[in-house]
PDB file of N, CA and C in Angstrom:
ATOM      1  N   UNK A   1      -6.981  -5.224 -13.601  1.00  0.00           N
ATOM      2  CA  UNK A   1      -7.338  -5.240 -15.013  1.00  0.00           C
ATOM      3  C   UNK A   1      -8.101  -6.507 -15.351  1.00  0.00           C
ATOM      4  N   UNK A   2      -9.122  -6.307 -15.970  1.00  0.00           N
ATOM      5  CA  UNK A   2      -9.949  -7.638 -16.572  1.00  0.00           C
ATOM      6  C   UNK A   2      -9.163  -8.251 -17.866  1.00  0.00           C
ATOM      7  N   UNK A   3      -9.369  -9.585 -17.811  1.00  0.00           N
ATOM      8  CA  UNK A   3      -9.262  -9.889 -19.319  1.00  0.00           C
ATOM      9  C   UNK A   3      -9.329  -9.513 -20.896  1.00  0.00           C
ATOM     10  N   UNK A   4     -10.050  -8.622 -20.657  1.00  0.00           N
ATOM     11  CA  UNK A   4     -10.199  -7.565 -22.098  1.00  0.00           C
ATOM     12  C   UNK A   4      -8.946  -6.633 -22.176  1.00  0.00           C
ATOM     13  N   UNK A   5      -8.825  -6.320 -21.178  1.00  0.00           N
ATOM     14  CA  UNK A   5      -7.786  -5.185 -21.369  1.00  0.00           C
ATOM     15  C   UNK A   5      -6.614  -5.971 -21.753  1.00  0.00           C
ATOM     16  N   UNK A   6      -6.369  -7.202 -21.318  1.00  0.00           N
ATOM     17  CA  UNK A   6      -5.026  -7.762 -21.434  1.00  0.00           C
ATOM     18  C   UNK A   6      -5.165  -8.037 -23.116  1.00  0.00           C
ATOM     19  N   UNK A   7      -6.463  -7.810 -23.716  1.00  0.00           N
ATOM     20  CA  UNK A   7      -6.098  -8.527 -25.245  1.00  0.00           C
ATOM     21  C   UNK A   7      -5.340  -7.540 -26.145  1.00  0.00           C
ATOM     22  N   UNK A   8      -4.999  -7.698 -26.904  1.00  0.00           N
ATOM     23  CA  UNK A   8      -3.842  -6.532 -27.982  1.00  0.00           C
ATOM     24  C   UNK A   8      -4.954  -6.500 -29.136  1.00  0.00           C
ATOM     25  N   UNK A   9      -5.507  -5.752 -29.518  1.00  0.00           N
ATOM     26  CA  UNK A   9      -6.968  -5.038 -30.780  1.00  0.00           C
ATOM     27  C   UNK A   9      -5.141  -5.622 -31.941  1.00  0.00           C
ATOM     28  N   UNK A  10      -5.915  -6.725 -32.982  1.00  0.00           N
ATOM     29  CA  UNK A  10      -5.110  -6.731 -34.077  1.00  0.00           C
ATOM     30  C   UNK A  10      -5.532  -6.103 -35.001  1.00  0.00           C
ATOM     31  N   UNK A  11      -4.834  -5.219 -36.068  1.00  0.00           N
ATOM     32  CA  UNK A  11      -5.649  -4.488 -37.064  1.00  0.00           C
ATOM     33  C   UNK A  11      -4.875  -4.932 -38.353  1.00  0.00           C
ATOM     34  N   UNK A  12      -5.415  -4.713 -39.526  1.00  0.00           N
ATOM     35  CA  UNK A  12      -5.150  -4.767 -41.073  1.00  0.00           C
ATOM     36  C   UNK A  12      -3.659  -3.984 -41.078  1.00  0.00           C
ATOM     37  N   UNK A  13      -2.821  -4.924 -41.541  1.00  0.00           N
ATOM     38  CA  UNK A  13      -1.612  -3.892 -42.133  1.00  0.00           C
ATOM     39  C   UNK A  13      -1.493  -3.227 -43.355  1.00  0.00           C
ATOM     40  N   UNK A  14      -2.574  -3.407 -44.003  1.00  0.00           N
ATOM     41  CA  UNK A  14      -2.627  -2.548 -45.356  1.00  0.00           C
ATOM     42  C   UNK A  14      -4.041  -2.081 -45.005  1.00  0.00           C
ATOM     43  N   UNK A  15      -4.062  -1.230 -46.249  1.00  0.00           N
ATOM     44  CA  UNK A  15      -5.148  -0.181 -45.957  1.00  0.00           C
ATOM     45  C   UNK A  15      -5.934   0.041 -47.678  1.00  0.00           C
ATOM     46  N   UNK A  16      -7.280  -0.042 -47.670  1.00  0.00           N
ATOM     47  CA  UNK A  16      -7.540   0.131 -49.137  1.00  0.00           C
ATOM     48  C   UNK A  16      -7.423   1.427 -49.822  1.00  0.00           C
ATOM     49  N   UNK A  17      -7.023   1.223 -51.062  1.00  0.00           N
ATOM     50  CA  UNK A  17      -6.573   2.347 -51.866  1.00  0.00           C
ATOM     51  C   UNK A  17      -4.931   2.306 -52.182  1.00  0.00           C
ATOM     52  N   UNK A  18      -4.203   1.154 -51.315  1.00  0.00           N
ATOM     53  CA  UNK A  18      -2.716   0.926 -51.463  1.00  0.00           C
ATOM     54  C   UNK A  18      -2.468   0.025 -52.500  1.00  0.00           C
ATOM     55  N   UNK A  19      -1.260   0.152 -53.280  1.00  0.00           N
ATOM     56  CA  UNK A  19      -0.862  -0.779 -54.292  1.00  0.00           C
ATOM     57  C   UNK A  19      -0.382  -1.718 -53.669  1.00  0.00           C
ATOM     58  N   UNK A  20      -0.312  -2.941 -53.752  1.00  0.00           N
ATOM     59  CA  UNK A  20       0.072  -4.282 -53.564  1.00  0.00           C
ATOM     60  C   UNK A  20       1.155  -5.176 -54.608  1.00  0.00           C
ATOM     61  N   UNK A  21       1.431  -6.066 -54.298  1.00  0.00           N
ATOM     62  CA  UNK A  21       1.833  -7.255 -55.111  1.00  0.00           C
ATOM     63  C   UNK A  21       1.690  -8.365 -54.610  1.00  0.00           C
ATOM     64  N   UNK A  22       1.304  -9.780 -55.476  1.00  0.00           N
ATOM     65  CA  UNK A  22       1.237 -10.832 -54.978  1.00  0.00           C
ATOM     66  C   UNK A  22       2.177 -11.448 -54.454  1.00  0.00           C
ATOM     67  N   UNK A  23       2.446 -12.192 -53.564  1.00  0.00           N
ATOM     68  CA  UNK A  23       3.697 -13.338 -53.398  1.00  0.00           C
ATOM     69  C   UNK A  23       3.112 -14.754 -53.584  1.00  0.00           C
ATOM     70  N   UNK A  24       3.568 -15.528 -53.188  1.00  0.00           N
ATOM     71  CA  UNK A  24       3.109 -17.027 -53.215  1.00  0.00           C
ATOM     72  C   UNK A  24       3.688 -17.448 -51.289  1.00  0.00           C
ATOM     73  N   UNK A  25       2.958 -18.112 -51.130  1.00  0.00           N
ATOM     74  CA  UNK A  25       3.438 -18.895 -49.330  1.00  0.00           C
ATOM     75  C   UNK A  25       4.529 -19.320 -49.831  1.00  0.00           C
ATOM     76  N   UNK A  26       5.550 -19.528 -48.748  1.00  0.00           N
ATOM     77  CA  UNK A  26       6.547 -20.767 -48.865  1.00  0.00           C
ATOM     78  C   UNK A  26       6.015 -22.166 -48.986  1.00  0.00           C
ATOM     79  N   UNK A  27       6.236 -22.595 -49.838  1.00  0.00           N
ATOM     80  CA  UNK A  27       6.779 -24.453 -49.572  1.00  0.00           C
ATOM     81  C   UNK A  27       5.210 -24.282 -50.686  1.00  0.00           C
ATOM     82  N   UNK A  28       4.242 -23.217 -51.239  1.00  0.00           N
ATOM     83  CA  UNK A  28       3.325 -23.885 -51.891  1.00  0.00           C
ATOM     84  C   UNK A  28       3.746 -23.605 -53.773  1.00  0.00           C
ATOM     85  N   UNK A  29       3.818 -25.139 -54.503  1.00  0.00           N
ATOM     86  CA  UNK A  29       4.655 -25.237 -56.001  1.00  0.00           C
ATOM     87  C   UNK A  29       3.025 -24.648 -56.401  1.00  0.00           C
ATOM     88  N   UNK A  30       3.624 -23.373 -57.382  1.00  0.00           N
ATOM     89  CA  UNK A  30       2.707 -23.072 -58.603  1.00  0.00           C
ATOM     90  C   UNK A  30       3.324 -22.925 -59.769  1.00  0.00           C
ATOM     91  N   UNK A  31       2.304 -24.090 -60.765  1.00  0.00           N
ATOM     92  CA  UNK A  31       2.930 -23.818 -62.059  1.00  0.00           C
ATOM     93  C   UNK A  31       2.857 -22.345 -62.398  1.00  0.00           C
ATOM     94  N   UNK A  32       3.963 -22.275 -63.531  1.00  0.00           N
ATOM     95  CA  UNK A  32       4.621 -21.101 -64.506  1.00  0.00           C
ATOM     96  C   UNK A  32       3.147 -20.653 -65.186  1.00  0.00           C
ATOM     97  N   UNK A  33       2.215 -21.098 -65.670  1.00  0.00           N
ATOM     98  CA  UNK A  33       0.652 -20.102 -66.278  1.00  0.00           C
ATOM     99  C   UNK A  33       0.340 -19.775 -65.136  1.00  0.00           C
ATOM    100  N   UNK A  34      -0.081 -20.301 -63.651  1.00  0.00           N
ATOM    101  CA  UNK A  34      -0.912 -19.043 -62.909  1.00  0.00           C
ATOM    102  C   UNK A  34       0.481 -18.146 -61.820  1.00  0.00           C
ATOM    103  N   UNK A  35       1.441 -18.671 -61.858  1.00  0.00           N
ATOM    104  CA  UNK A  35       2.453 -17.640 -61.333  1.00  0.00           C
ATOM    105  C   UNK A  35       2.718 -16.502 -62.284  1.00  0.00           C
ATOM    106  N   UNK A  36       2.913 -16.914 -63.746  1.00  0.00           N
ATOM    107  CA  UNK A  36       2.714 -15.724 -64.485  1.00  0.00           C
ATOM    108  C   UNK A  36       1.107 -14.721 -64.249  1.00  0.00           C
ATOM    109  N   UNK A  37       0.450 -15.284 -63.417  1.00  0.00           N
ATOM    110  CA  UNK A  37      -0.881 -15.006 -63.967  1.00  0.00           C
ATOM    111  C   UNK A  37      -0.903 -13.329 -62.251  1.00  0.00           C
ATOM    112  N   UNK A  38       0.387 -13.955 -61.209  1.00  0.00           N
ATOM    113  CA  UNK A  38       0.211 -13.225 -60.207  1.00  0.00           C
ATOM    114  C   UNK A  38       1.044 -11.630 -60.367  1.00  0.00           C
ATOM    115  N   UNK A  39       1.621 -11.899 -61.435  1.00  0.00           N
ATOM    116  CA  UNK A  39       2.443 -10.746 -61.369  1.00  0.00           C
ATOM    117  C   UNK A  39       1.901  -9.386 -61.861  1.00  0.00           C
ATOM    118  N   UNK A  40       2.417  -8.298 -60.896  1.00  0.00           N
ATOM    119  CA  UNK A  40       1.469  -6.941 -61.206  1.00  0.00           C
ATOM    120  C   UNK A  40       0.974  -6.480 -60.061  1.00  0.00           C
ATOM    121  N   UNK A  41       0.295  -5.498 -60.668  1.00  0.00           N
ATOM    122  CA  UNK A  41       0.156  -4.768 -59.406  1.00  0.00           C
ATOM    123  C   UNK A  41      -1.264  -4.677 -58.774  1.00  0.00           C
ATOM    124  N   UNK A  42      -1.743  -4.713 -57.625  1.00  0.00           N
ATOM    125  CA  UNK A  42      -3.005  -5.205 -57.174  1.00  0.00           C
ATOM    126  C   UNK A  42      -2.864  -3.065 -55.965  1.00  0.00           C
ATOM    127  N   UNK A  43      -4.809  -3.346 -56.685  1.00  0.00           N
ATOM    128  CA  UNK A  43      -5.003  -2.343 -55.384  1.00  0.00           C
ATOM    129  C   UNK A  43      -6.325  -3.077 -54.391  1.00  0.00           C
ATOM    130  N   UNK A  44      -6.059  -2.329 -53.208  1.00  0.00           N
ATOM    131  CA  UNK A  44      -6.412  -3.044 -52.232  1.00  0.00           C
ATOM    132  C   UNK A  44      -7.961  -2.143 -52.953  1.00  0.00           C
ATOM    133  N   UNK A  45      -9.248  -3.065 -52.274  1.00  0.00           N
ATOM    134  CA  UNK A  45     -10.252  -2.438 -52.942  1.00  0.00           C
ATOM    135  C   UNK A  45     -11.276  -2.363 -51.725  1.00  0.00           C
ATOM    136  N   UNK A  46     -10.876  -3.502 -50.611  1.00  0.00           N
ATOM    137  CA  UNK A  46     -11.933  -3.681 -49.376  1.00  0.00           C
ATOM    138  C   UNK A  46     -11.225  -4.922 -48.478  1.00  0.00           C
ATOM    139  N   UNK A  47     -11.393  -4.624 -46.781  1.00  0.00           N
ATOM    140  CA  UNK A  47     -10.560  -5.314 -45.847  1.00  0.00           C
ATOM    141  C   UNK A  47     -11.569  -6.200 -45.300  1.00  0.00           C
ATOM    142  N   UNK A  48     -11.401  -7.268 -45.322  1.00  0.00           N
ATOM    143  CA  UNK A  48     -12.080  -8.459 -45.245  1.00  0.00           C
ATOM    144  C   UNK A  48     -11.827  -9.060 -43.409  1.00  0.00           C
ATOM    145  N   UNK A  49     -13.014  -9.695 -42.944  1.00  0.00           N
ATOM    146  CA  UNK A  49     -12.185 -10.140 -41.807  1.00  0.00           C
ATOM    147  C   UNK A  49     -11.213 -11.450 -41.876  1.00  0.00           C
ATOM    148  N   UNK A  50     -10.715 -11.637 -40.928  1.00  0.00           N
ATOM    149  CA  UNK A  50      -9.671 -12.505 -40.373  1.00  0.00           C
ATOM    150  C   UNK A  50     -10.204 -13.935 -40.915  1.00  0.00           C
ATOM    151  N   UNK A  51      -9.566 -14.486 -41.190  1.00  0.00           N
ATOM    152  CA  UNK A  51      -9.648 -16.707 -40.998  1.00  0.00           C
ATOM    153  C   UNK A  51      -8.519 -16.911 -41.203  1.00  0.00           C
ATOM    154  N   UNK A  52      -8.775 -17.762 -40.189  1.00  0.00           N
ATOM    155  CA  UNK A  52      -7.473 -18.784 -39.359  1.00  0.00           C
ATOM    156  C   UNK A  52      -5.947 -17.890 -38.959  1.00  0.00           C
ATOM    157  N   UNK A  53      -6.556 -16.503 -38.172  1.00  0.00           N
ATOM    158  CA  UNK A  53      -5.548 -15.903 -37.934  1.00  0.00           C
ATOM    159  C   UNK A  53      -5.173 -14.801 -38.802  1.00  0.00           C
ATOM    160  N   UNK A  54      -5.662 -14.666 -39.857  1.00  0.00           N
ATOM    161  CA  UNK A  54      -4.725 -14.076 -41.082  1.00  0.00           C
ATOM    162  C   UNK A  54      -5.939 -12.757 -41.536  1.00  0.00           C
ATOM    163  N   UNK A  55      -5.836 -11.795 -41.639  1.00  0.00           N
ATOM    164  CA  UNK A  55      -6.549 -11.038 -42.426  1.00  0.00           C
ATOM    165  C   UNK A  55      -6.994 -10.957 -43.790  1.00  0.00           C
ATOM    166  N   UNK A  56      -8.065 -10.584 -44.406  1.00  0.00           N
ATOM    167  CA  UNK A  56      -8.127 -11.414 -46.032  1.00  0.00           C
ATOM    168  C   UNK A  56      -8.758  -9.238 -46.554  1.00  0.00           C
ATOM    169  N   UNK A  57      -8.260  -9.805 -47.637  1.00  0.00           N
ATOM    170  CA  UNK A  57      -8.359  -8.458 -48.601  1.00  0.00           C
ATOM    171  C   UNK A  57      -8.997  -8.487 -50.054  1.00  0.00           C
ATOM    172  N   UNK A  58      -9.612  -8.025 -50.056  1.00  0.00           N
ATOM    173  CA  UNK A  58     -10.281  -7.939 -51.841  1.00  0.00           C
ATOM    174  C   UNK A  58      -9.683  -6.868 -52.674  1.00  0.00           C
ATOM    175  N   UNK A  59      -8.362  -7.453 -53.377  1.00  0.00           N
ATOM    176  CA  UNK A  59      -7.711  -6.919 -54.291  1.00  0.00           C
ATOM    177  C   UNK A  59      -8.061  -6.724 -56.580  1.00  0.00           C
ATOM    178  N   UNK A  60      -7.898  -5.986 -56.647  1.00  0.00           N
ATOM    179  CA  UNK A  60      -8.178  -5.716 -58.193  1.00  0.00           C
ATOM    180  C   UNK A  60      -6.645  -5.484 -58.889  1.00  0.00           C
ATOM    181  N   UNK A  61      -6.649  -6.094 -60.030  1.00  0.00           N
ATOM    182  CA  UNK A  61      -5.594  -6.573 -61.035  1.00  0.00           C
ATOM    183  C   UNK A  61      -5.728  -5.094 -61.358  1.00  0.00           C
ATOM    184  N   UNK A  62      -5.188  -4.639 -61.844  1.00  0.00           N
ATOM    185  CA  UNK A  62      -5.086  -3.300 -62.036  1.00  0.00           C
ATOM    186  C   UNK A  62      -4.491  -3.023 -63.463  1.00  0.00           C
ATOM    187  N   UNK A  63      -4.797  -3.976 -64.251  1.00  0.00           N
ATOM    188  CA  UNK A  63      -3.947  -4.252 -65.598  1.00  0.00           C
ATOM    189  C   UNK A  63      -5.468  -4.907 -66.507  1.00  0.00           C
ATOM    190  N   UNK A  64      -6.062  -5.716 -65.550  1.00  0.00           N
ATOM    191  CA  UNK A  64      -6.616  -6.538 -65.959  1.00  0.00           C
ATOM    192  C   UNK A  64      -8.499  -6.350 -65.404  1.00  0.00           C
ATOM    193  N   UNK A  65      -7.986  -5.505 -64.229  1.00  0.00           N
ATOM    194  CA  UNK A  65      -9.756  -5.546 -63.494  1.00  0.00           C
ATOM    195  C   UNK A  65     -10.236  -6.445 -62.726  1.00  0.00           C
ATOM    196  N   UNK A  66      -9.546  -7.427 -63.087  1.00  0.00           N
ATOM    197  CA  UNK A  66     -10.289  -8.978 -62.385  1.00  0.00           C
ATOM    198  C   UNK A  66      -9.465  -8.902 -61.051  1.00  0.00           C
ATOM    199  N   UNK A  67     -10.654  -9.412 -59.939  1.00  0.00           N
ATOM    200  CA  UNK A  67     -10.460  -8.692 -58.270  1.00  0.00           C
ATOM    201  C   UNK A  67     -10.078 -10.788 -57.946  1.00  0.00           C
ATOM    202  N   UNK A  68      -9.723 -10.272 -56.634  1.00  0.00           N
ATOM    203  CA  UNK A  68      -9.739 -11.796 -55.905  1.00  0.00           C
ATOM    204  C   UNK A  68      -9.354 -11.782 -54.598  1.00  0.00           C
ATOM    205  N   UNK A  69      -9.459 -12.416 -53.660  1.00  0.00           N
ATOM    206  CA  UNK A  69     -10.101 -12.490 -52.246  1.00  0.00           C
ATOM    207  C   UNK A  69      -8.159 -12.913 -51.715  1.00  0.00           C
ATOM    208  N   UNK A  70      -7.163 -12.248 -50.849  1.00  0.00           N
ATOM    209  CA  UNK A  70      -5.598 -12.706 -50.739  1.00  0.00           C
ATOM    210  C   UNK A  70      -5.841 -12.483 -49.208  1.00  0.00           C
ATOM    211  N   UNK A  71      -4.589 -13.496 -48.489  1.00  0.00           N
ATOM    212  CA  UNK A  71      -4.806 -13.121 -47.326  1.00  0.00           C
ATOM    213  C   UNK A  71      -3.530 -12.167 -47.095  1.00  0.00           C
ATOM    214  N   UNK A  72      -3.721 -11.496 -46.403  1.00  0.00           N
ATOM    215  CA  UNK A  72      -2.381 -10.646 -45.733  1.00  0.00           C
ATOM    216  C   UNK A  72      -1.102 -11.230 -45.744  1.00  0.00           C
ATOM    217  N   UNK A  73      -0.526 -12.361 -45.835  1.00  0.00           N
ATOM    218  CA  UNK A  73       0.330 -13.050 -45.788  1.00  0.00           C
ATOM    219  C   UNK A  73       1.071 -13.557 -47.145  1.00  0.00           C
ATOM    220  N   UNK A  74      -0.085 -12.656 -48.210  1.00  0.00           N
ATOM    221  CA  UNK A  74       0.063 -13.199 -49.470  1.00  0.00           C
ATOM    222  C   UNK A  74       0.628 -12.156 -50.112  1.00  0.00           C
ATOM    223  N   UNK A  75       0.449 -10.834 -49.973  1.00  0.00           N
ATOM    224  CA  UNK A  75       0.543  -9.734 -50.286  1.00  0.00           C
ATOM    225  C   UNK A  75       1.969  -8.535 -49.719  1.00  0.00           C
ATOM    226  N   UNK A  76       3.031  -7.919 -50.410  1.00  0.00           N
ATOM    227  CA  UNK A  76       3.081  -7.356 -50.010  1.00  0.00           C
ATOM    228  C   UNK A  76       3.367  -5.861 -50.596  1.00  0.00           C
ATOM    229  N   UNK A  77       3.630  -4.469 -50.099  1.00  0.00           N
ATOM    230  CA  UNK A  77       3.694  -3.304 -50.266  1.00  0.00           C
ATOM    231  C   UNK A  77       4.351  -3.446 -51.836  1.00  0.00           C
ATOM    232  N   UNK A  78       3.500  -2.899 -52.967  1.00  0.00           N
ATOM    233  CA  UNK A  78       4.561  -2.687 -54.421  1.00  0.00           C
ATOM    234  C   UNK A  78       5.712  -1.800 -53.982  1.00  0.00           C
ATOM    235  N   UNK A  79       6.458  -2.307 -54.595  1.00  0.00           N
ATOM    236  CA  UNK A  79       8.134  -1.565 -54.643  1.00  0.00           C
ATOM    237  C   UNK A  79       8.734  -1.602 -53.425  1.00  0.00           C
ATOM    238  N   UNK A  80       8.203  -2.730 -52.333  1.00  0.00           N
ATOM    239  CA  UNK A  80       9.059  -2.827 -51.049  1.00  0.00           C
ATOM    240  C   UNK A  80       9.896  -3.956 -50.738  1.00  0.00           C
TER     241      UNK A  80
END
């Protein structure tokens, strides 16, 4: 087997057209106006590639319209 074969294909764990919710990272403090500002429900709108490991997603406020660029790590399944 060559080197290629040994690599594992990483793919997007969400998929666009899925509802979302924001989280926040551990250990990062956000004031109370833009933590209020994360809550709700986000649909995935387009799958972005990878930086620094992480997959990035272009999500829409779905309350509000206004979209913004989350990485996979930020996000997870509404109601899970």
């Amino acid at each position: 087997m060559d080197a290629m074969s040994h690599r594992i294909a990483r793919q997007h764990k969400f998929a666009v057209g899925q509802s979302v919710t924001l989280m926040r990272r551990a250990g990062e403090p956000q004031p109370k106006d833009i933590e209020k500002d994360f809550l709700g429900a986000y649909q995935i709108t387009r799958l972005l590639p990878e930086q620094d490991w992480n997959f990035q997603y272009r999500v829409k406020d779905t309350a509000s319209g206004r979209e913004r660029v989350v990485a996979e790590d930020q996000i997870a399944l509404l109601g899970s």
